[in-house]
N, C-alpha and C. Protein backbone atom coordinates (compact mmCIF):
# COMPACT_ATOMS: atom_id res chain seq x y z
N UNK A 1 137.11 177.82 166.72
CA UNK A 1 136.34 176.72 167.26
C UNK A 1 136.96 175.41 166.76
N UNK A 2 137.02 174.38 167.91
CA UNK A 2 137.74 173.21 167.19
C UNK A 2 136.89 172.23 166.51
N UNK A 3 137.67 171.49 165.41
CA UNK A 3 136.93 170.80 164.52
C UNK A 3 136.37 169.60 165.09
N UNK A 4 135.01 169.55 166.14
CA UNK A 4 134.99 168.71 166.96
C UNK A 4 134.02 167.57 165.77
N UNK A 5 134.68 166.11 165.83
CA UNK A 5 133.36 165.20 165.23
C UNK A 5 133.29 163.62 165.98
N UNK A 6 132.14 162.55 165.76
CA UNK A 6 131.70 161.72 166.35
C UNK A 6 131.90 160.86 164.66
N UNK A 7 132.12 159.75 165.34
CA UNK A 7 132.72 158.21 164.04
C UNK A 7 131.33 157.09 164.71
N UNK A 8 130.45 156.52 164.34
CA UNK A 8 130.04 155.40 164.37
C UNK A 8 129.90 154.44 163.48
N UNK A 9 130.70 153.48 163.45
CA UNK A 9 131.06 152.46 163.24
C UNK A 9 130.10 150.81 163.29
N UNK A 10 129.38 150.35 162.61
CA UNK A 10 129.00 148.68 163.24
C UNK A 10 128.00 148.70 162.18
N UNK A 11 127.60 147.03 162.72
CA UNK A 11 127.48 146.30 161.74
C UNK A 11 125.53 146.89 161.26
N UNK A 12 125.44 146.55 160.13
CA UNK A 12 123.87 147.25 159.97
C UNK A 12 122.56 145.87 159.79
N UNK A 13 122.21 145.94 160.50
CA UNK A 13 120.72 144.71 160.18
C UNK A 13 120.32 144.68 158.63
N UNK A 14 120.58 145.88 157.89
CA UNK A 14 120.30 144.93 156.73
C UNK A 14 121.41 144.58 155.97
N UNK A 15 122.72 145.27 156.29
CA UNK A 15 123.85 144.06 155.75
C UNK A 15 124.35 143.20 156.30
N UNK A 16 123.40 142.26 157.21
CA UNK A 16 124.26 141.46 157.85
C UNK A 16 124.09 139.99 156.81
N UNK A 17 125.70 139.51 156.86
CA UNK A 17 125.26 137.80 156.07
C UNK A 17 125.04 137.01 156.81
N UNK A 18 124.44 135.58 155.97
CA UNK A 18 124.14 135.14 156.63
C UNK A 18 124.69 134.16 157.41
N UNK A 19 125.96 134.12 157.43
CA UNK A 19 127.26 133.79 158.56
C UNK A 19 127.14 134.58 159.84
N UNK A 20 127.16 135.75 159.68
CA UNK A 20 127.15 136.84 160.94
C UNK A 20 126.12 136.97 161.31
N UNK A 21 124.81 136.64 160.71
CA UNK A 21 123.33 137.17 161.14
C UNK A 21 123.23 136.45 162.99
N UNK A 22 123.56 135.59 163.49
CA UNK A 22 123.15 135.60 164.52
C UNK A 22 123.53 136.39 165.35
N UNK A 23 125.20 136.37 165.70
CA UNK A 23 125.62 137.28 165.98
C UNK A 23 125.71 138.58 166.22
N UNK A 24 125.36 139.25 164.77
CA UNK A 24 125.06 140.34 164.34
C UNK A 24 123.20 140.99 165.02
N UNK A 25 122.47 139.87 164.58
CA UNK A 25 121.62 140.51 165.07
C UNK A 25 121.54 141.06 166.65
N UNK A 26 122.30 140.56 167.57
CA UNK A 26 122.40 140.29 168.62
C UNK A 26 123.01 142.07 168.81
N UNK A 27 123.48 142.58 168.19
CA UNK A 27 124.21 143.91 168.34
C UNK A 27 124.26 144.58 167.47
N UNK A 28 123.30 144.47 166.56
CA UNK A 28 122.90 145.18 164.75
C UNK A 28 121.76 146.77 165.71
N UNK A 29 122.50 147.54 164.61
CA UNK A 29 121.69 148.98 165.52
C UNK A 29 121.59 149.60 163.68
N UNK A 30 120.23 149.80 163.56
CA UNK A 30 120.22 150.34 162.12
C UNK A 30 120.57 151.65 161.96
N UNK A 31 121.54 152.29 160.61
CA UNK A 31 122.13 153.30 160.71
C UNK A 31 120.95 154.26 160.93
N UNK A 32 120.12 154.10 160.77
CA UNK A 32 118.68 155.08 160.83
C UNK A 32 118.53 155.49 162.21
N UNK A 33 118.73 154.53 162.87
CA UNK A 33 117.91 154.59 164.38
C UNK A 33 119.36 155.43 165.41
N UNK A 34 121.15 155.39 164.70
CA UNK A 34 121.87 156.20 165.33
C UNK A 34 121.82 157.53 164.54
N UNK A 35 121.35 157.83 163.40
CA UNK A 35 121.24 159.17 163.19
C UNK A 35 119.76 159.63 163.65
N UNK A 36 119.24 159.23 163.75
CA UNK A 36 118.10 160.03 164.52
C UNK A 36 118.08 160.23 166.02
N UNK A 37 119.14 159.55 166.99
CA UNK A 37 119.12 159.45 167.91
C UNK A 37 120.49 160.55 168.29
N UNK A 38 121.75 160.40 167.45
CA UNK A 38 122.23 161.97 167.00
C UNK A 38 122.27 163.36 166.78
N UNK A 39 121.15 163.01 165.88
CA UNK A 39 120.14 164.62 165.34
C UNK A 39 119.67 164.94 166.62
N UNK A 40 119.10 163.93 167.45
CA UNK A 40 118.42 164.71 169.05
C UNK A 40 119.35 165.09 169.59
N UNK A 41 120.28 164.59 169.51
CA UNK A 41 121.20 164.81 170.48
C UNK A 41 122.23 165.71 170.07
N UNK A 42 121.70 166.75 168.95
CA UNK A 42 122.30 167.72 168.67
C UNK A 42 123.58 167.30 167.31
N UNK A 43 123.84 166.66 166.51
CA UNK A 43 124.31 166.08 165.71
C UNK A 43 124.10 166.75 164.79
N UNK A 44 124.32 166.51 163.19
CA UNK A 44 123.96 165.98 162.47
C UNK A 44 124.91 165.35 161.50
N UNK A 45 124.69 164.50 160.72
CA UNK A 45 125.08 163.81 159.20
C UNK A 45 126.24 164.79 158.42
N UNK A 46 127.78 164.16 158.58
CA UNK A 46 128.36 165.33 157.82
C UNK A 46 128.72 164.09 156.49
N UNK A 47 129.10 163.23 157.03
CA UNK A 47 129.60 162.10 156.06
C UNK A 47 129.20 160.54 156.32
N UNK A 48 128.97 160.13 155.30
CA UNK A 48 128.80 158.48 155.10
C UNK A 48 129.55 157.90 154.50
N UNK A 49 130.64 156.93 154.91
CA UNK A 49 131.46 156.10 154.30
C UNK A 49 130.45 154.48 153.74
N UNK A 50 130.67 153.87 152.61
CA UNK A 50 130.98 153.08 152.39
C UNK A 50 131.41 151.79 152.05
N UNK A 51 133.22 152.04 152.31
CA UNK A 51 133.91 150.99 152.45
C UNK A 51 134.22 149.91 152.95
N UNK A 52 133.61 149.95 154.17
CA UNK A 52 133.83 148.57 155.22
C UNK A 52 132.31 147.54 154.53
N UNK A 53 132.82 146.72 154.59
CA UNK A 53 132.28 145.57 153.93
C UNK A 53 130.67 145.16 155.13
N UNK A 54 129.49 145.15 154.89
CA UNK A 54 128.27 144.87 155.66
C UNK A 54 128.36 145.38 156.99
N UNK A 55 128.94 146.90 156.72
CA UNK A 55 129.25 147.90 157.86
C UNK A 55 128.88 149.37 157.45
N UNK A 56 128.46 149.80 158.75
CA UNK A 56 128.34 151.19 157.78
C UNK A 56 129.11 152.10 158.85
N UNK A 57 129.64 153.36 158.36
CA UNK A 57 130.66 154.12 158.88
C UNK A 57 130.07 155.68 158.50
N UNK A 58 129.75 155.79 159.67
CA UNK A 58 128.45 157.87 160.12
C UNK A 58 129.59 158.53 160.88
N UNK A 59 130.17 160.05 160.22
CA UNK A 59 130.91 160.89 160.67
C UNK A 59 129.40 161.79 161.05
N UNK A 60 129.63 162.43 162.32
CA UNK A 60 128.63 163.30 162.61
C UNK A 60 129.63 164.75 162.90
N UNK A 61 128.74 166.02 162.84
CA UNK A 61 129.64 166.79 163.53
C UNK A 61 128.78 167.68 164.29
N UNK A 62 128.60 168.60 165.53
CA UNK A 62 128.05 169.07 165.79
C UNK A 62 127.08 170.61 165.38
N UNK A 63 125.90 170.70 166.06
CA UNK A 63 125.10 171.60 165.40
C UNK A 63 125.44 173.02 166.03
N UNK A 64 125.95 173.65 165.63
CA UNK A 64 126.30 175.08 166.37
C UNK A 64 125.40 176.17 166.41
């Protein structure tokens, strides 16, 4: 079976500064609201990065 996985990437409503907050809010999706919308959609949570600076970075992989 291939090692199939999903990357989401962007910016999070509660790390946004307050340089980016307008912006940001404008396209801020809380990491909460894409893993639960994941998990329905057959997902789940394999990894959480991090590193990117008032970003958050969700490896998902599928539920077999």
């Amino acid at each position: 079976m291939p090692d199939n996985r999903f990357a989401a990437i962007a910016h999070g409503i509660a790390r946004a500064t307050a340089l980016a907050a307008c912006a940001t809010l404008l396209t801020a999706l809380p990491a909460e609201a894409v893993i639960e919308e994941l998990t329905q959609a057959g997902y789940r949570l394999k990894q959480e990065h991090g590193f990117l600076p008032n970003q958050y970075f969700l490896v998902f992989e599928p539920v077999v």
